[in-house]
PDB file of N, CA and C in Angstrom:
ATOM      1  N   UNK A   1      27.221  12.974  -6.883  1.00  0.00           N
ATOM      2  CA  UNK A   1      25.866  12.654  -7.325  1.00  0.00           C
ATOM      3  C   UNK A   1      24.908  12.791  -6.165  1.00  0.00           C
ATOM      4  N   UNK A   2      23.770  13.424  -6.429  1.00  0.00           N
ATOM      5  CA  UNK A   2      22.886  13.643  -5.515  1.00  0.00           C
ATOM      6  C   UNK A   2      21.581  12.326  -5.274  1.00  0.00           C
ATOM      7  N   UNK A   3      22.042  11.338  -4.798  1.00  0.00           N
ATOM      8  CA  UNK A   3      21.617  10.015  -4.525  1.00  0.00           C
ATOM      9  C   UNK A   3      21.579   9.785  -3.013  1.00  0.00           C
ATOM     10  N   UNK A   4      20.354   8.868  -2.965  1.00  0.00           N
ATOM     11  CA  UNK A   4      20.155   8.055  -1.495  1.00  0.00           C
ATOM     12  C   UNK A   4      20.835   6.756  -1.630  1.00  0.00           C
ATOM     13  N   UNK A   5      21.559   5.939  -0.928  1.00  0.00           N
ATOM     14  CA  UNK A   5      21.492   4.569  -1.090  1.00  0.00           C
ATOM     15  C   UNK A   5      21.008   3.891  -0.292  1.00  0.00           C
ATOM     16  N   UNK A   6      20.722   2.466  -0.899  1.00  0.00           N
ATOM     17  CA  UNK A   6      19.777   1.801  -0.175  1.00  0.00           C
ATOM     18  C   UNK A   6      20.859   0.664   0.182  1.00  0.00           C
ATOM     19  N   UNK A   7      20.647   0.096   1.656  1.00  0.00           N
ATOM     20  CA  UNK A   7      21.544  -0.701   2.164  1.00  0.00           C
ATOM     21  C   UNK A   7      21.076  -1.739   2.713  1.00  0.00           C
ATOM     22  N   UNK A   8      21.043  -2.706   2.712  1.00  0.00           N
ATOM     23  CA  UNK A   8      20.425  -4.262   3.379  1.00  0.00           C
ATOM     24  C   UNK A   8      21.445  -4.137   5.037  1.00  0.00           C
ATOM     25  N   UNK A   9      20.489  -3.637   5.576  1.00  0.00           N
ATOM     26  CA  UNK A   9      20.662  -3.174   7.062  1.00  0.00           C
ATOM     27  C   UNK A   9      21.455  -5.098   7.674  1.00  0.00           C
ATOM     28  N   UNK A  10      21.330  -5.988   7.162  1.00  0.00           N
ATOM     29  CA  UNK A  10      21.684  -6.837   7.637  1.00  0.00           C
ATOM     30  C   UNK A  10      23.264  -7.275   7.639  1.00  0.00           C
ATOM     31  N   UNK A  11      23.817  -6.988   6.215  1.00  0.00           N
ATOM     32  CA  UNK A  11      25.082  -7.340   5.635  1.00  0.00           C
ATOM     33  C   UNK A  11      25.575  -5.827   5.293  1.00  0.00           C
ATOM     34  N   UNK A  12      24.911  -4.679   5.169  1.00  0.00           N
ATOM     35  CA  UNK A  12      25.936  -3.442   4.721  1.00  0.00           C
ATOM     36  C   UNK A  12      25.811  -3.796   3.569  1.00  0.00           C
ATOM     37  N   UNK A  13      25.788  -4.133   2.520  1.00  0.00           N
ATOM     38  CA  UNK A  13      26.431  -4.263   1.025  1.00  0.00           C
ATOM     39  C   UNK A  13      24.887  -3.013   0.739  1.00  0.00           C
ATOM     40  N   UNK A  14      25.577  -2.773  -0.194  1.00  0.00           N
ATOM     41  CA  UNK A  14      24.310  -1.309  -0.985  1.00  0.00           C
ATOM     42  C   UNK A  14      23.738  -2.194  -2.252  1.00  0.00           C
ATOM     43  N   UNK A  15      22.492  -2.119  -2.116  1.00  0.00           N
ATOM     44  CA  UNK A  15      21.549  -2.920  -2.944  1.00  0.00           C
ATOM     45  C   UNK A  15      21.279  -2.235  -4.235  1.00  0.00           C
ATOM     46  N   UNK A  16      21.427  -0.296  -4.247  1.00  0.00           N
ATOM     47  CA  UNK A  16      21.457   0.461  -5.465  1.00  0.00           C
ATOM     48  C   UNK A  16      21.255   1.435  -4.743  1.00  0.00           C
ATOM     49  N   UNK A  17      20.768   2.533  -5.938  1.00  0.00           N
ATOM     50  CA  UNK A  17      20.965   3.919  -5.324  1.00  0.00           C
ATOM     51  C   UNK A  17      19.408   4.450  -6.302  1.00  0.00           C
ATOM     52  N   UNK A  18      18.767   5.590  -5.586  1.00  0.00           N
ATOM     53  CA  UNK A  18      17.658   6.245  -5.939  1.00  0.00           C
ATOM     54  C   UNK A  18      17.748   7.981  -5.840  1.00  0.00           C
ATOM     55  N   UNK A  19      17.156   8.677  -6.406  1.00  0.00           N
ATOM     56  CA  UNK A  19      17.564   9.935  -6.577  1.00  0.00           C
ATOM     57  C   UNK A  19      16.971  10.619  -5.946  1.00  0.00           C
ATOM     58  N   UNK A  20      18.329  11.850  -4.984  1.00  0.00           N
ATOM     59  CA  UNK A  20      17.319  12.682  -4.331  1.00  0.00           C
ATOM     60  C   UNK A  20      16.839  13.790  -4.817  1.00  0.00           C
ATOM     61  N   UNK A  21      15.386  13.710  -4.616  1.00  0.00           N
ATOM     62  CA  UNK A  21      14.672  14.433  -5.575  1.00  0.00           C
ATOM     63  C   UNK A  21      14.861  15.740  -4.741  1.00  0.00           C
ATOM     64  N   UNK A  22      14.280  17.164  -5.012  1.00  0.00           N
ATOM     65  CA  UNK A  22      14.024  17.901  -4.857  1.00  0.00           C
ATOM     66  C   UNK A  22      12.039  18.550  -4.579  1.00  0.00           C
ATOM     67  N   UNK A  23      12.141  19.809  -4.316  1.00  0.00           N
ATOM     68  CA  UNK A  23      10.955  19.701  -4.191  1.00  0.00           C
ATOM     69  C   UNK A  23       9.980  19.260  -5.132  1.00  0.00           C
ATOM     70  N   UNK A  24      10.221  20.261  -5.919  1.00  0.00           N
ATOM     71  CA  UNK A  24       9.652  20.565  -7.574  1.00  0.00           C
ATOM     72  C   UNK A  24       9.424  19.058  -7.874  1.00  0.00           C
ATOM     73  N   UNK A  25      10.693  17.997  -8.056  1.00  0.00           N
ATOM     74  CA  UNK A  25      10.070  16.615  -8.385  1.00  0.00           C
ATOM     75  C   UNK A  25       9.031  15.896  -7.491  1.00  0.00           C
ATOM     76  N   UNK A  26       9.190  16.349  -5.945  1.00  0.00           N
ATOM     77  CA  UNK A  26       8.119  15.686  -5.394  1.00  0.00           C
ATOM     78  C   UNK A  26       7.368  16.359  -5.560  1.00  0.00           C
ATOM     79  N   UNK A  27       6.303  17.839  -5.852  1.00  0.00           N
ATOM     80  CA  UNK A  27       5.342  18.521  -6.068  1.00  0.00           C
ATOM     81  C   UNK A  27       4.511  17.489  -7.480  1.00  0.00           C
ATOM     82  N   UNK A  28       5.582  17.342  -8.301  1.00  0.00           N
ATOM     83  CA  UNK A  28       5.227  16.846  -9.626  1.00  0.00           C
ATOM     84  C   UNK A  28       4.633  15.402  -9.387  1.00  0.00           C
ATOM     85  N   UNK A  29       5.397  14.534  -8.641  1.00  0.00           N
ATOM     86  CA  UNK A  29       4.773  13.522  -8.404  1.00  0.00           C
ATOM     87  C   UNK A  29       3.547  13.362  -7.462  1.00  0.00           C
ATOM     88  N   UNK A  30       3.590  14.178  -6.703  1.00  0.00           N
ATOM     89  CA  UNK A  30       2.166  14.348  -5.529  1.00  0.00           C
ATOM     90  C   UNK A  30       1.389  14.600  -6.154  1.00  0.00           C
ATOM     91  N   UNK A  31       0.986  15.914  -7.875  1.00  0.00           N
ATOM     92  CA  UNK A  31       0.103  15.943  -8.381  1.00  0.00           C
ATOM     93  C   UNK A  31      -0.309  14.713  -9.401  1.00  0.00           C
ATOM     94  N   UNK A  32       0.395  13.684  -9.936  1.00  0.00           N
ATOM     95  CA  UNK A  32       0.281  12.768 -10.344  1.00  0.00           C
ATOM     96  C   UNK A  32      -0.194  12.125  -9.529  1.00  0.00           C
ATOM     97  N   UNK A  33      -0.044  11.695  -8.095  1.00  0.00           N
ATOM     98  CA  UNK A  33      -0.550  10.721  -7.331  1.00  0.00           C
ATOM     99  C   UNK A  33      -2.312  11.057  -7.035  1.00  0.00           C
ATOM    100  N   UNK A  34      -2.295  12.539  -6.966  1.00  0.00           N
ATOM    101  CA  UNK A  34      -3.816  13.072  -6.805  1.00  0.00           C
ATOM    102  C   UNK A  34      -4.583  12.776  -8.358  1.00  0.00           C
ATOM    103  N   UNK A  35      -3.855  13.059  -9.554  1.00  0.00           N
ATOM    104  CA  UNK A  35      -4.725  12.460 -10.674  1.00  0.00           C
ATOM    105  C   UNK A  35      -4.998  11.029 -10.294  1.00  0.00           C
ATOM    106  N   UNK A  36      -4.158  10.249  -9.949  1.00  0.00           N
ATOM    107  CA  UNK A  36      -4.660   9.164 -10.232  1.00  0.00           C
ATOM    108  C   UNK A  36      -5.616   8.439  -8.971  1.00  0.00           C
ATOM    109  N   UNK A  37      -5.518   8.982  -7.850  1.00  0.00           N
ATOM    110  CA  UNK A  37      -6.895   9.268  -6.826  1.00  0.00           C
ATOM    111  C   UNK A  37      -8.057   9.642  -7.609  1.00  0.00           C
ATOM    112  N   UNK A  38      -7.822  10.599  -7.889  1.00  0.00           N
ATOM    113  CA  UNK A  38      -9.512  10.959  -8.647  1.00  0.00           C
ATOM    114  C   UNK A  38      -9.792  10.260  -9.198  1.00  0.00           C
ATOM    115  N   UNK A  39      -9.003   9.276 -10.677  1.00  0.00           N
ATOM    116  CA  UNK A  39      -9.469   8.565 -11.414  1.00  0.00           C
ATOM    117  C   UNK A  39     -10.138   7.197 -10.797  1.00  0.00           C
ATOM    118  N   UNK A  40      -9.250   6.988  -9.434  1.00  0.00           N
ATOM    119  CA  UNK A  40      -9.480   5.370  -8.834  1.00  0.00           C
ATOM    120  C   UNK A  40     -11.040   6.035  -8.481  1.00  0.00           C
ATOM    121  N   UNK A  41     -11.337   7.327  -7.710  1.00  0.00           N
ATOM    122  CA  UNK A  41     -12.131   7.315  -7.042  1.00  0.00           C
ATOM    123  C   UNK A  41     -13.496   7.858  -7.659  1.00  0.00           C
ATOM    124  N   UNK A  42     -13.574   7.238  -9.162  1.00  0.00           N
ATOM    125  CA  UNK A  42     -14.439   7.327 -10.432  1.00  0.00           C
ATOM    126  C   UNK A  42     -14.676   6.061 -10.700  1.00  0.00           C
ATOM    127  N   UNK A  43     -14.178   5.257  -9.686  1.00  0.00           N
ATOM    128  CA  UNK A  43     -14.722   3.626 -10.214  1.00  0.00           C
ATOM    129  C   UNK A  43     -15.275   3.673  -9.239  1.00  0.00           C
ATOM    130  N   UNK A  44     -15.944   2.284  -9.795  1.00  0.00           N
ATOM    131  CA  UNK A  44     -17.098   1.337  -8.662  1.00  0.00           C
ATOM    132  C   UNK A  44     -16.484   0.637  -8.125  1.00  0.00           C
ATOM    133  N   UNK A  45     -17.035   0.660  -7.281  1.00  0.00           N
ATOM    134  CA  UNK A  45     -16.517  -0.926  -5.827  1.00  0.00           C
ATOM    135  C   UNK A  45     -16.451  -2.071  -6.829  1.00  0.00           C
ATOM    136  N   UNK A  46     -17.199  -2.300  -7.423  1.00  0.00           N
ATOM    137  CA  UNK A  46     -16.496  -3.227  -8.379  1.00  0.00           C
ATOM    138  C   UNK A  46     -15.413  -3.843  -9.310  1.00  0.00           C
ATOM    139  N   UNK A  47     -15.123  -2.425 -10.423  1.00  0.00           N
ATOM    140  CA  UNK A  47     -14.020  -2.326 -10.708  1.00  0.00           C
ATOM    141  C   UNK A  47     -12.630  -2.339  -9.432  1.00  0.00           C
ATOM    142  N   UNK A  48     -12.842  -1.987  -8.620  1.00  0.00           N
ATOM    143  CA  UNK A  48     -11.654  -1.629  -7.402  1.00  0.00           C
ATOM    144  C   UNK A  48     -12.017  -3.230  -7.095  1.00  0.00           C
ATOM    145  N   UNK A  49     -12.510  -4.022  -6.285  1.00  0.00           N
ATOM    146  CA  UNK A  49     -12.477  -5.213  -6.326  1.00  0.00           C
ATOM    147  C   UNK A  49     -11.890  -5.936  -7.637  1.00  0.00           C
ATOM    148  N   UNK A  50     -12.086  -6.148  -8.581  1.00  0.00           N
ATOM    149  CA  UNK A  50     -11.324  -6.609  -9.748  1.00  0.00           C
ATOM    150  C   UNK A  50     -10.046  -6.501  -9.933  1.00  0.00           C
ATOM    151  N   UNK A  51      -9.591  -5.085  -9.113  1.00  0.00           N
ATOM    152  CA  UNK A  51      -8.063  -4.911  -9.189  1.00  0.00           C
ATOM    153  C   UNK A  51      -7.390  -5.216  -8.214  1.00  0.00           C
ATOM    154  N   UNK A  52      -8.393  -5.580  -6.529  1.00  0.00           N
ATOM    155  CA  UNK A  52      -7.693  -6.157  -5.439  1.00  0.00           C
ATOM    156  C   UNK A  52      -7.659  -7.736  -5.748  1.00  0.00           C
ATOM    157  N   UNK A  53      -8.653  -8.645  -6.438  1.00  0.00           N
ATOM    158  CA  UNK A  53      -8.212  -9.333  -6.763  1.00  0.00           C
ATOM    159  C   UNK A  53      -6.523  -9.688  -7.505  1.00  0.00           C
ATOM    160  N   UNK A  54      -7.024  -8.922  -8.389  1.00  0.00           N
ATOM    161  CA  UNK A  54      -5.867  -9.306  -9.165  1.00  0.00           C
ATOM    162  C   UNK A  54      -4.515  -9.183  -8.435  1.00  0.00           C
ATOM    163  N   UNK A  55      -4.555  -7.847  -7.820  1.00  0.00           N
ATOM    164  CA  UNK A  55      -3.454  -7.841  -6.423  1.00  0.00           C
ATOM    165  C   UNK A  55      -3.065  -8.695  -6.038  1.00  0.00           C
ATOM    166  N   UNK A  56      -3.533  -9.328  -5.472  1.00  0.00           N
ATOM    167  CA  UNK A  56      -3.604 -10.944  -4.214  1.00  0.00           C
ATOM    168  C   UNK A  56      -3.411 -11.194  -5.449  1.00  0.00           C
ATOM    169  N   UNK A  57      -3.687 -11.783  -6.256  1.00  0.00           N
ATOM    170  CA  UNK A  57      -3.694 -13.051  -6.996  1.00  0.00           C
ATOM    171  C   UNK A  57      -1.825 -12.809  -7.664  1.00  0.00           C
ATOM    172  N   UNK A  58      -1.569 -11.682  -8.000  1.00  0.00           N
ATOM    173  CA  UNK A  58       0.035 -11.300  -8.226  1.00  0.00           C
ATOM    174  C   UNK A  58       1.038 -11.599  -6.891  1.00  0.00           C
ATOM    175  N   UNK A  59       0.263 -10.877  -5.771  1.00  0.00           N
ATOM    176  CA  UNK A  59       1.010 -11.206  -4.461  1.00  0.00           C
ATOM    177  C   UNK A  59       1.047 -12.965  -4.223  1.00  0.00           C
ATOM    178  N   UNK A  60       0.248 -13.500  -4.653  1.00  0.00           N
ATOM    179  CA  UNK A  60       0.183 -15.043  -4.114  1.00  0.00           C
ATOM    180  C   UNK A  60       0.986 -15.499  -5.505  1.00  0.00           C
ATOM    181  N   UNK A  61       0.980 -15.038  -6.381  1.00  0.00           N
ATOM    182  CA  UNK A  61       1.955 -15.623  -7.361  1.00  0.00           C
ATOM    183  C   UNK A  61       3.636 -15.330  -7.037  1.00  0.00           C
ATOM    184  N   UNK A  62       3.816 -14.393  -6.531  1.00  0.00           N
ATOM    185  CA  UNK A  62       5.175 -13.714  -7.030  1.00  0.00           C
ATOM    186  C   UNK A  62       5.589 -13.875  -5.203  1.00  0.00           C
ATOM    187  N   UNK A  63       4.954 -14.630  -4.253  1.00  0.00           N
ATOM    188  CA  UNK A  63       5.498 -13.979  -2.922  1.00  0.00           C
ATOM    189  C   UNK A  63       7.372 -14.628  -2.464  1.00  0.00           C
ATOM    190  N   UNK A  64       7.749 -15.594  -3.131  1.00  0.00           N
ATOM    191  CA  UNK A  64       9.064 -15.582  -2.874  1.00  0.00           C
ATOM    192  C   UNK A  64       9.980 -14.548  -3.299  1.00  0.00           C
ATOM    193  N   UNK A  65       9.767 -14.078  -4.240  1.00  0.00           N
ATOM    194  CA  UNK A  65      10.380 -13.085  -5.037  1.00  0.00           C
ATOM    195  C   UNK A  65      10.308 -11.483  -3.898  1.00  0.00           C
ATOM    196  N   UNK A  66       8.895 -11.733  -3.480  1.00  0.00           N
ATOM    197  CA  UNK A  66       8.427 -10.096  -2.393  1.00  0.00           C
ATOM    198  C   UNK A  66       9.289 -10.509  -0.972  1.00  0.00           C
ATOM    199  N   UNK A  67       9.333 -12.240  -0.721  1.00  0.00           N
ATOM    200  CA  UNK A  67       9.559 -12.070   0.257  1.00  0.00           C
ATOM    201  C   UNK A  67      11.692 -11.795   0.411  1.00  0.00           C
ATOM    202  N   UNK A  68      11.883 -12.558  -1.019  1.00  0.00           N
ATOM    203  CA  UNK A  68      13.327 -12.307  -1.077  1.00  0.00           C
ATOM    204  C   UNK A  68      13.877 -10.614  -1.069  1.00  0.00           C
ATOM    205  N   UNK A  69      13.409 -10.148  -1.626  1.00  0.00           N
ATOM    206  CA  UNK A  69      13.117  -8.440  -1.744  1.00  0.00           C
ATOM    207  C   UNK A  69      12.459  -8.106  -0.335  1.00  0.00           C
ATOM    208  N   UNK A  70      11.983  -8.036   0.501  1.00  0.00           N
ATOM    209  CA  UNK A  70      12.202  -7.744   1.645  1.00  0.00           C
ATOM    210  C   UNK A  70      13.001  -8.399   2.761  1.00  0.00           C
ATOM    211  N   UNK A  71      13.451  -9.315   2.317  1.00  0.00           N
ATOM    212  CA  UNK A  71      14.889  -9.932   3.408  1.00  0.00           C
ATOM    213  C   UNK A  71      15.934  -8.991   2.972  1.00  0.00           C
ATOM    214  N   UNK A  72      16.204  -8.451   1.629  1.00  0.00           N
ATOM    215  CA  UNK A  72      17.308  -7.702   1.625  1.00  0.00           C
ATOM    216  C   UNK A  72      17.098  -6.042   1.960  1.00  0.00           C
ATOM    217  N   UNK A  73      15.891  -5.626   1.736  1.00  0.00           N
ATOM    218  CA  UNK A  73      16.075  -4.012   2.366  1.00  0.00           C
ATOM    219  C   UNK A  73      15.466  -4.389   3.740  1.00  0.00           C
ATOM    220  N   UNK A  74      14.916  -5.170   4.535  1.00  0.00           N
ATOM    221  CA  UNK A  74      15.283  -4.951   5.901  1.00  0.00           C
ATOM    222  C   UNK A  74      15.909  -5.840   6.863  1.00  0.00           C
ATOM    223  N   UNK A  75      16.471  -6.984   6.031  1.00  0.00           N
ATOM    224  CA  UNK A  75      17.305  -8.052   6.855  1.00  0.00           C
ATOM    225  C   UNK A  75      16.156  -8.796   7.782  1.00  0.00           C
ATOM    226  N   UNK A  76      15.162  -8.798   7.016  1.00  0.00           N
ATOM    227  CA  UNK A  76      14.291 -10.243   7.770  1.00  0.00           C
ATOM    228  C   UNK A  76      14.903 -11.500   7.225  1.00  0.00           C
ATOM    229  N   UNK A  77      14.344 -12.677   8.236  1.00  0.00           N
ATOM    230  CA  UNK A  77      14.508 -13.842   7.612  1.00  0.00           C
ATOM    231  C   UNK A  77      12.612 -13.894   6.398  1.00  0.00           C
ATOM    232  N   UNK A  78      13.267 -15.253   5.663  1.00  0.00           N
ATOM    233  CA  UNK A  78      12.367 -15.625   4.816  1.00  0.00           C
ATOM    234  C   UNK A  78      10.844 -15.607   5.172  1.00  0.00           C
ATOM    235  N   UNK A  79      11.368 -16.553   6.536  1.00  0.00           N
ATOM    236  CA  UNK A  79       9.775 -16.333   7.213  1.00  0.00           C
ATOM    237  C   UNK A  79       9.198 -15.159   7.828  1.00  0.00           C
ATOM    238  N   UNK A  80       9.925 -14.331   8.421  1.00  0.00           N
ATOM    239  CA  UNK A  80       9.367 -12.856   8.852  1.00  0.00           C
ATOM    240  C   UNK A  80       8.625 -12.443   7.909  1.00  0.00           C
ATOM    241  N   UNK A  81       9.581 -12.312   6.041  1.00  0.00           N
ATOM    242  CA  UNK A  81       9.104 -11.759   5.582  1.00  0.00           C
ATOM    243  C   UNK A  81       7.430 -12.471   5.017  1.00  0.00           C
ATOM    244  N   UNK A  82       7.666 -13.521   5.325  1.00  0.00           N
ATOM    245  CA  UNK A  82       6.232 -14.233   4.616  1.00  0.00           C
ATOM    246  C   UNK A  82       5.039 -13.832   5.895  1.00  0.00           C
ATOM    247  N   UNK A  83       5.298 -14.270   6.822  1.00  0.00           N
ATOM    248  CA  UNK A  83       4.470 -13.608   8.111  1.00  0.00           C
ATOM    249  C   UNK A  83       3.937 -12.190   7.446  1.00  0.00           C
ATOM    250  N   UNK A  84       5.032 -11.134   8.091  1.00  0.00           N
ATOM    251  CA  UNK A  84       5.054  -9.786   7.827  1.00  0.00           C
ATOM    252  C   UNK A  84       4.398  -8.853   7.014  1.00  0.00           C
ATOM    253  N   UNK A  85       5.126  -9.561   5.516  1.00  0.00           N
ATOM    254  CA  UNK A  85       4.941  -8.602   4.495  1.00  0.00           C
ATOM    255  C   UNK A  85       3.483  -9.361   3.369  1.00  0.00           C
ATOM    256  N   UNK A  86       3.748 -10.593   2.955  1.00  0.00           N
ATOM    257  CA  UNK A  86       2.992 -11.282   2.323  1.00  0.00           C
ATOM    258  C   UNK A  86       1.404 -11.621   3.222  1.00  0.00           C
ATOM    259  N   UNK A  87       1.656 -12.673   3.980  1.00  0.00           N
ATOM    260  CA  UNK A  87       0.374 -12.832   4.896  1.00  0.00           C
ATOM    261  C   UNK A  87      -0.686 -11.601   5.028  1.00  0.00           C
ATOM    262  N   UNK A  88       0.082 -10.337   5.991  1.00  0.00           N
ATOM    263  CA  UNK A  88      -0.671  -9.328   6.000  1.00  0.00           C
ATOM    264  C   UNK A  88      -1.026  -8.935   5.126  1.00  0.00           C
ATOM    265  N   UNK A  89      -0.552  -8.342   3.935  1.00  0.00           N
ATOM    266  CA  UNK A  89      -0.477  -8.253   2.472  1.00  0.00           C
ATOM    267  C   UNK A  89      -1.740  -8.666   2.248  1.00  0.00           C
ATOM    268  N   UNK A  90      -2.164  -9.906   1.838  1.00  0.00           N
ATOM    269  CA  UNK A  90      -3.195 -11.091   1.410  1.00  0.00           C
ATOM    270  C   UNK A  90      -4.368 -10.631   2.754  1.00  0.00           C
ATOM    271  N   UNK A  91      -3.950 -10.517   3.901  1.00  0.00           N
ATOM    272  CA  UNK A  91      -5.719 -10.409   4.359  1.00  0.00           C
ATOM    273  C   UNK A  91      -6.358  -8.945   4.945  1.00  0.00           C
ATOM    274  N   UNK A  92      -5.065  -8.063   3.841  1.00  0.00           N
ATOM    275  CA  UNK A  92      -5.617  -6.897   3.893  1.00  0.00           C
ATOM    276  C   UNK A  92      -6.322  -6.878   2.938  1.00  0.00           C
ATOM    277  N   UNK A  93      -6.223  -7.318   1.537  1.00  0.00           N
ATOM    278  CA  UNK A  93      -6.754  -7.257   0.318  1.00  0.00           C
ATOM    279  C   UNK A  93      -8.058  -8.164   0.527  1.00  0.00           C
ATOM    280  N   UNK A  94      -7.726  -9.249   0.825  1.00  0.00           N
ATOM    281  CA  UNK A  94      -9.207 -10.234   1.732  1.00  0.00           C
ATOM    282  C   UNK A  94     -10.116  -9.493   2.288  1.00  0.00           C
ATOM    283  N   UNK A  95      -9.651  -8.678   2.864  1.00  0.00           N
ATOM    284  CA  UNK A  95     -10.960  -7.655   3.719  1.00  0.00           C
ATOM    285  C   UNK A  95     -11.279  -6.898   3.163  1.00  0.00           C
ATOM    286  N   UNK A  96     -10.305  -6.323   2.370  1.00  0.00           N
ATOM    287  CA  UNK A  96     -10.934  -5.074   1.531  1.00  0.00           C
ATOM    288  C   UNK A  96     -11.964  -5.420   0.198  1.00  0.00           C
ATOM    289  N   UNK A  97     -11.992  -6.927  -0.336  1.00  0.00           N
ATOM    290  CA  UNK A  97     -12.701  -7.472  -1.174  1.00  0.00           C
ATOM    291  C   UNK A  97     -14.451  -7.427  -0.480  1.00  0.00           C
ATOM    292  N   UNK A  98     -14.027  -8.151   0.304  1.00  0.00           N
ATOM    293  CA  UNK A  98     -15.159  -8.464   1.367  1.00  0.00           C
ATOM    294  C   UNK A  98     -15.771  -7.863   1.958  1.00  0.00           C
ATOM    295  N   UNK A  99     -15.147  -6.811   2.438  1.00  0.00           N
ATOM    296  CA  UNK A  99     -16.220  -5.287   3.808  1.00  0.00           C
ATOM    297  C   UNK A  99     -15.851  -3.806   3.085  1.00  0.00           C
ATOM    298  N   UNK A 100     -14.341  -3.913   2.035  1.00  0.00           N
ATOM    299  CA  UNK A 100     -14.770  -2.677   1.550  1.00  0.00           C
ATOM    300  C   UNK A 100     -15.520  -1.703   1.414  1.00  0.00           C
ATOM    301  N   UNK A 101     -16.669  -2.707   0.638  1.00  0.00           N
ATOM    302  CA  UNK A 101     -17.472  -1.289  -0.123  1.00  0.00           C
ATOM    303  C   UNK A 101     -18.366  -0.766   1.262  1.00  0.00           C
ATOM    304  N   UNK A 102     -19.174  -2.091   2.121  1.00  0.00           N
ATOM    305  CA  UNK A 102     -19.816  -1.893   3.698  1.00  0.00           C
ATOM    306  C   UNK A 102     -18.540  -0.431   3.881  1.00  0.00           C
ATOM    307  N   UNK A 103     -17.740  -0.746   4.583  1.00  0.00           N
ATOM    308  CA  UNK A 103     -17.004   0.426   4.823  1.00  0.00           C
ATOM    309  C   UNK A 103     -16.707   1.807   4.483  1.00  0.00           C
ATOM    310  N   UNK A 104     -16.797   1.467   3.001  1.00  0.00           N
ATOM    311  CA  UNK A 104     -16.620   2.946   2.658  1.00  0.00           C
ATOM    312  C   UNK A 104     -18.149   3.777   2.439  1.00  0.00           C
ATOM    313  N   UNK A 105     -19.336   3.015   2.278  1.00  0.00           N
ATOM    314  CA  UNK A 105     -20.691   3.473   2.558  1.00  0.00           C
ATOM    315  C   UNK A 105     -20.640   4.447   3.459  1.00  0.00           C
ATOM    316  N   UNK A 106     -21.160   6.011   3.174  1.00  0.00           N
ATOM    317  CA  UNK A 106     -22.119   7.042   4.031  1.00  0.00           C
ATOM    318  C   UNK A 106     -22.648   6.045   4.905  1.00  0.00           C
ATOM    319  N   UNK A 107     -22.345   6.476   5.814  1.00  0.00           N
ATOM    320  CA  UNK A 107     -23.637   6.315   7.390  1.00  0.00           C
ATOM    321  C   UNK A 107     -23.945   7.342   7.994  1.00  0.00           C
ATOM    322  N   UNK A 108     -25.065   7.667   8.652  1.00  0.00           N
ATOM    323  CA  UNK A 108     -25.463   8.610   9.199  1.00  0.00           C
ATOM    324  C   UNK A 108     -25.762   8.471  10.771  1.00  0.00           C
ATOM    325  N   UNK A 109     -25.142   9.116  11.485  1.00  0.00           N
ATOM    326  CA  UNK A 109     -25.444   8.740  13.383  1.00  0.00           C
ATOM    327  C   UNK A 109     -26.353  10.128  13.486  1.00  0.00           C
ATOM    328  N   UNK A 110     -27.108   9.590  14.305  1.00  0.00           N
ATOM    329  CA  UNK A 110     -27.775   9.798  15.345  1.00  0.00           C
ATOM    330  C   UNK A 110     -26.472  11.061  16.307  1.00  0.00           C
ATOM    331  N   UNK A 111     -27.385  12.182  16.489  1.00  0.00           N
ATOM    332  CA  UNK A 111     -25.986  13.132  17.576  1.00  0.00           C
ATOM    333  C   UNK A 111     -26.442  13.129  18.919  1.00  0.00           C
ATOM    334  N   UNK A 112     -28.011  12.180  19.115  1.00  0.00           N
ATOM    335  CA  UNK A 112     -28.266  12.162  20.058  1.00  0.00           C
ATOM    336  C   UNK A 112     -28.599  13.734  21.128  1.00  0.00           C
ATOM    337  N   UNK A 113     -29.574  13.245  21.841  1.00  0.00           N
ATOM    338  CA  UNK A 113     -30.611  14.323  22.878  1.00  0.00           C
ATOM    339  C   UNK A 113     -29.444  15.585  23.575  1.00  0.00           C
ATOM    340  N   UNK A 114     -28.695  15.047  23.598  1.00  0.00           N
ATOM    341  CA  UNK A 114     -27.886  16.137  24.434  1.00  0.00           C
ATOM    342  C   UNK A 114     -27.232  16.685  23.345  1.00  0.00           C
ATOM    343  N   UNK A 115     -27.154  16.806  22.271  1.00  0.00           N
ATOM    344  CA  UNK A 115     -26.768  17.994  21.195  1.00  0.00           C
ATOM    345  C   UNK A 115     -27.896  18.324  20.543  1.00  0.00           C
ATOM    346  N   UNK A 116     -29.294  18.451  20.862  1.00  0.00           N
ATOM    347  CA  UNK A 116     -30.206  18.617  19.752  1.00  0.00           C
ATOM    348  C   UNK A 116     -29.743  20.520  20.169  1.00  0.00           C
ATOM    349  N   UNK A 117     -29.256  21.290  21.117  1.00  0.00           N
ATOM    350  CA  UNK A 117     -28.916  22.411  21.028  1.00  0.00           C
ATOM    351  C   UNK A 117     -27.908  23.092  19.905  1.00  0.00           C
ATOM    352  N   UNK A 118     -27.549  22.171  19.234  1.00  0.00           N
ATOM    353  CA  UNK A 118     -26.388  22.695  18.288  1.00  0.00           C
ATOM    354  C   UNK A 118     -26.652  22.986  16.971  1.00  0.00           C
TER     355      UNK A 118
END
């Protein structure tokens, strides 16, 4: 069988197995991933806020479960993974609620006196 397995680097035991794809399946999925770019990138900062909420609000519901699921594919302890994976998790989505849209705003600089030749 043409499979990857996945192994909890801590204990060896194989957690399951996932399929190795070929090109053609990753071509297929890369153009799926670009539909659904375009579509995200047809909403408003608003709608996209509504769904980072909800994010966080799933991540802060479900984080024993994320953090048990990352103790076994990389052999953290409980707390690494809450540090690590959850914490960061939560105040990436925090920021992105908050300075997002500032961020993703056009700005325009100045190229300044010593390129007005260009």
């Amino acid at each position: 069988r043409n499979v990857i397995k996945c192994v909890n680097p801590a204990t060896g035991a194989v957690l399951g197995e996932v399929p190795n794809m070929g090109a053609d399946n990753v071509a297929e999925r890369v153009e799926r991933a670009r539909a659904a770019q375009a579509r995200w990138a047809s909403t408003s900062f608003g709608e996209r806020r509504r769904v980072l909420r909800l994010l966080a609000s799933f991540v802060l519901l479900r984080q024993r479960e994320i953090c048990a699921i990352s103790c076994l594919d990389t052999g953290k302890t409980m707390l690494d993974a809450s540090l690590g994976e959850v914490l960061t998790s939560l105040e990436k989505l925090r920021w992105l609620v908050a300075e997002g849209e500032a961020a993703l705003r056009p700005d325009r600089r100045s190229t300044g006196p010593l390129t007005v030749h260009r």
